[in-house]
N, C-alpha and C. Protein backbone atom coordinates (compact mmCIF):
# COMPACT_ATOMS: atom_id res chain seq x y z
N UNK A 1 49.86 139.18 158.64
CA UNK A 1 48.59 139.18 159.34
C UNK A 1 48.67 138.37 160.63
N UNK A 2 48.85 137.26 160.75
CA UNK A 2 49.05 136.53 162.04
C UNK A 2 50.33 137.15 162.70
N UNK A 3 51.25 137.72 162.91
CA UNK A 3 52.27 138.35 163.42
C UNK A 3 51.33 139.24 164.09
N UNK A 4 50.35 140.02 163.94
CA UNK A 4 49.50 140.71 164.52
C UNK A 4 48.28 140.51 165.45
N UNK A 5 48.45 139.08 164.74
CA UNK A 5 46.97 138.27 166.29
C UNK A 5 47.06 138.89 167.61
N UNK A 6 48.31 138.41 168.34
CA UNK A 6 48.51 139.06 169.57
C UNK A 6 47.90 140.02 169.43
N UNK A 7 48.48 140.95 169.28
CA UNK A 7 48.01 142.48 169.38
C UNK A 7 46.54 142.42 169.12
N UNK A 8 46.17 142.14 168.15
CA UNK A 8 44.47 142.34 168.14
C UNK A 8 43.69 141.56 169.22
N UNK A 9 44.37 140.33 169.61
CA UNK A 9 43.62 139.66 170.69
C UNK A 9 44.08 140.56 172.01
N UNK A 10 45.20 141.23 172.34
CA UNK A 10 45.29 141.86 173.60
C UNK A 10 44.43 143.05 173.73
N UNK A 11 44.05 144.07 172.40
CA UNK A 11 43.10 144.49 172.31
C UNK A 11 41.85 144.43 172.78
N UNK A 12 41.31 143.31 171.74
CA UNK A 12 40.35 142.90 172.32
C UNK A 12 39.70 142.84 173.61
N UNK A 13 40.52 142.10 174.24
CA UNK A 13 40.56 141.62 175.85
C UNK A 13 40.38 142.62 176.71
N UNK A 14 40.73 143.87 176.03
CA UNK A 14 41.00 145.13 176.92
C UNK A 14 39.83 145.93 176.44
N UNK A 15 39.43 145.72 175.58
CA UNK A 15 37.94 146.19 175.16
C UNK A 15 37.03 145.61 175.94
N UNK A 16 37.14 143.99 176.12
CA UNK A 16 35.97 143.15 176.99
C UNK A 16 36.02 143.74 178.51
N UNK A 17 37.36 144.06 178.62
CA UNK A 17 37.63 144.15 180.17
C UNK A 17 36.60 145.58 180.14
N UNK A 18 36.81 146.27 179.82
CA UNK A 18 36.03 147.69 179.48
C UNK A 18 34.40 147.70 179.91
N UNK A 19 33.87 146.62 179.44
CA UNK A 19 32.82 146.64 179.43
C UNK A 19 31.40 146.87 180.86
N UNK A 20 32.69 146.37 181.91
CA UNK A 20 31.64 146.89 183.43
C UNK A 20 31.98 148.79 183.13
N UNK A 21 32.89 149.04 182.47
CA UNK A 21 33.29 150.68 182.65
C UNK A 21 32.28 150.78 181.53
N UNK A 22 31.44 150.39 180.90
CA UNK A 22 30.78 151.21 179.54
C UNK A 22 29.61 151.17 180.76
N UNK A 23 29.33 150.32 180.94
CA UNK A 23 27.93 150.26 181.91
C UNK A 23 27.76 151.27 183.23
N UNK A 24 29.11 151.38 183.20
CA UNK A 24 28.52 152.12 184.62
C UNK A 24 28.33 153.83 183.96
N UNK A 25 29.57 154.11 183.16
CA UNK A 25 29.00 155.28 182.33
C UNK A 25 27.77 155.46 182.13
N UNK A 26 27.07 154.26 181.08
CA UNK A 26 25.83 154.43 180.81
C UNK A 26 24.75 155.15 182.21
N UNK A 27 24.96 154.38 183.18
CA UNK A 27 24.24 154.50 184.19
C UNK A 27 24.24 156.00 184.49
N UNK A 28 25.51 156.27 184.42
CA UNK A 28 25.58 157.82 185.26
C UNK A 28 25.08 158.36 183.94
N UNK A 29 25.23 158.38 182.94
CA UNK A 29 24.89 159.63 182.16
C UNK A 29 22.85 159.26 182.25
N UNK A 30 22.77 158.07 181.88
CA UNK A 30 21.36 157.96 181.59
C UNK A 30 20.80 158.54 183.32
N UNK A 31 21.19 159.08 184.32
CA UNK A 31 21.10 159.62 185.20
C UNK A 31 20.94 161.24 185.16
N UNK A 32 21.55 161.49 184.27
CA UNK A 32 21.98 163.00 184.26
C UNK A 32 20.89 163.24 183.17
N UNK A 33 20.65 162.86 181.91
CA UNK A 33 19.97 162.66 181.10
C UNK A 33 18.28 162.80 181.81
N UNK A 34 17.91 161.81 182.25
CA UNK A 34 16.84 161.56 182.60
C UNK A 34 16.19 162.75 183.43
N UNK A 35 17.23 163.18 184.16
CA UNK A 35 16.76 164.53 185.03
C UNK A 35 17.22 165.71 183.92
N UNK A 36 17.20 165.81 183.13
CA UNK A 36 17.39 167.29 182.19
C UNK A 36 18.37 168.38 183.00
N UNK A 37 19.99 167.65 183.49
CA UNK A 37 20.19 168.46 183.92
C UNK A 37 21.93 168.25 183.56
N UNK A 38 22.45 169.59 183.92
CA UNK A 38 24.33 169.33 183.41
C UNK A 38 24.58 167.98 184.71
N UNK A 39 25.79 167.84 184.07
CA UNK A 39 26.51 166.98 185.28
C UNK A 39 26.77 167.85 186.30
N UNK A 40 26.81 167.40 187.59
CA UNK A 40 27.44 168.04 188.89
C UNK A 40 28.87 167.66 188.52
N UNK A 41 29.80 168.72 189.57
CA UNK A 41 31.16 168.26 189.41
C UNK A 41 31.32 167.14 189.93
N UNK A 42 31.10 166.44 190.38
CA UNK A 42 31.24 165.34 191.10
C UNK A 42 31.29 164.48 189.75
N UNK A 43 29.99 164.51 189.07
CA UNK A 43 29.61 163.75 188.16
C UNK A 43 30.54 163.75 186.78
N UNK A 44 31.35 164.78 186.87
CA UNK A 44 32.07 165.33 185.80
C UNK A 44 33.48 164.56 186.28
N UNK A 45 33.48 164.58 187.53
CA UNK A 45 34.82 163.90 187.98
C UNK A 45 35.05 162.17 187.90
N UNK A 46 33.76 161.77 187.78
CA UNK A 46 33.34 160.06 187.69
C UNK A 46 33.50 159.70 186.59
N UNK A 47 32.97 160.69 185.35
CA UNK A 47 33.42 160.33 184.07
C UNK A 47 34.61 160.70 183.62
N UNK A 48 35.30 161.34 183.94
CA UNK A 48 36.77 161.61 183.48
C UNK A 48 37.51 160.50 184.40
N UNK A 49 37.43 159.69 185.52
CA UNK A 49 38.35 159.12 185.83
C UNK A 49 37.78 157.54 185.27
N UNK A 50 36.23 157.40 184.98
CA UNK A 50 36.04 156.20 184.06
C UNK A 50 36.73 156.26 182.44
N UNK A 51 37.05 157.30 182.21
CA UNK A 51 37.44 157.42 180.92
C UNK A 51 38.80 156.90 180.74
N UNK A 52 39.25 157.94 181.64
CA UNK A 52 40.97 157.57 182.17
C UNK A 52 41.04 156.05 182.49
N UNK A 53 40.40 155.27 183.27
CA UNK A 53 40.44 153.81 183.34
C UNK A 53 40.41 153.30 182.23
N UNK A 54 39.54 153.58 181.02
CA UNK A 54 39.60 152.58 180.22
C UNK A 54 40.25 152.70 178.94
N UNK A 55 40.87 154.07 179.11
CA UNK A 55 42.03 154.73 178.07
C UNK A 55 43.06 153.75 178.39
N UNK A 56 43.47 153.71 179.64
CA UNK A 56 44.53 153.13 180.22
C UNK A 56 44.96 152.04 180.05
N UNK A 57 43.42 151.27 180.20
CA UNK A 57 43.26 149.92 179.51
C UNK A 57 43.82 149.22 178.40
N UNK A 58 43.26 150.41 177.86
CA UNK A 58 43.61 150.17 175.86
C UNK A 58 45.01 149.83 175.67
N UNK A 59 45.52 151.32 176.40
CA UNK A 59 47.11 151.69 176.18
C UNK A 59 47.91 150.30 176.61
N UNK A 60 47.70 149.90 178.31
CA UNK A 60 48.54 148.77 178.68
C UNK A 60 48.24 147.87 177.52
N UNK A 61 47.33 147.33 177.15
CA UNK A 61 46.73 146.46 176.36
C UNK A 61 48.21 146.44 174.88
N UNK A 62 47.65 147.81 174.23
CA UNK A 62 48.90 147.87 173.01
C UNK A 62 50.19 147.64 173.63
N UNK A 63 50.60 148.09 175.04
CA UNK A 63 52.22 147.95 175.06
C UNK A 63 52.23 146.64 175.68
N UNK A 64 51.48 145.67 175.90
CA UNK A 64 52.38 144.86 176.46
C UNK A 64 52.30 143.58 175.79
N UNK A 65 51.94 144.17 174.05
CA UNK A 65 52.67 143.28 173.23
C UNK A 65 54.30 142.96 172.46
């Protein structure tokens, strides 16, 4: 179990780091939401590259234990 701290704390960290990227998601969707309407591509392109940021996150996070 402690052989694994690292890793769960680099995790972590990369989850916290995440957290301006959950918010701004929120924002855009509760945007799209609020107007009853699909995403524009644009809007479709903001969330796939916020996603990709914080996938990325994760990933560096696991390898660079």
């Amino acid at each position: 179990m402690l052989a694994a701290l690292p890793l769960i704390a680099s995790i972590l960290s990369a989850v916290a780091s995440d957290i301006p990227i959950i918010q701004e998601l929120i924002q855009l969707l509760e945007g799209i939401f609020e107007a009853k309407r699909e995403p524009t591509e644009d809007e479709w392109a903001q969330l796939v590259a916020l996603a990709e940021r914080a996938h990325a996150d994760l990933q560096g996070a696991q390898i660079k234990t």
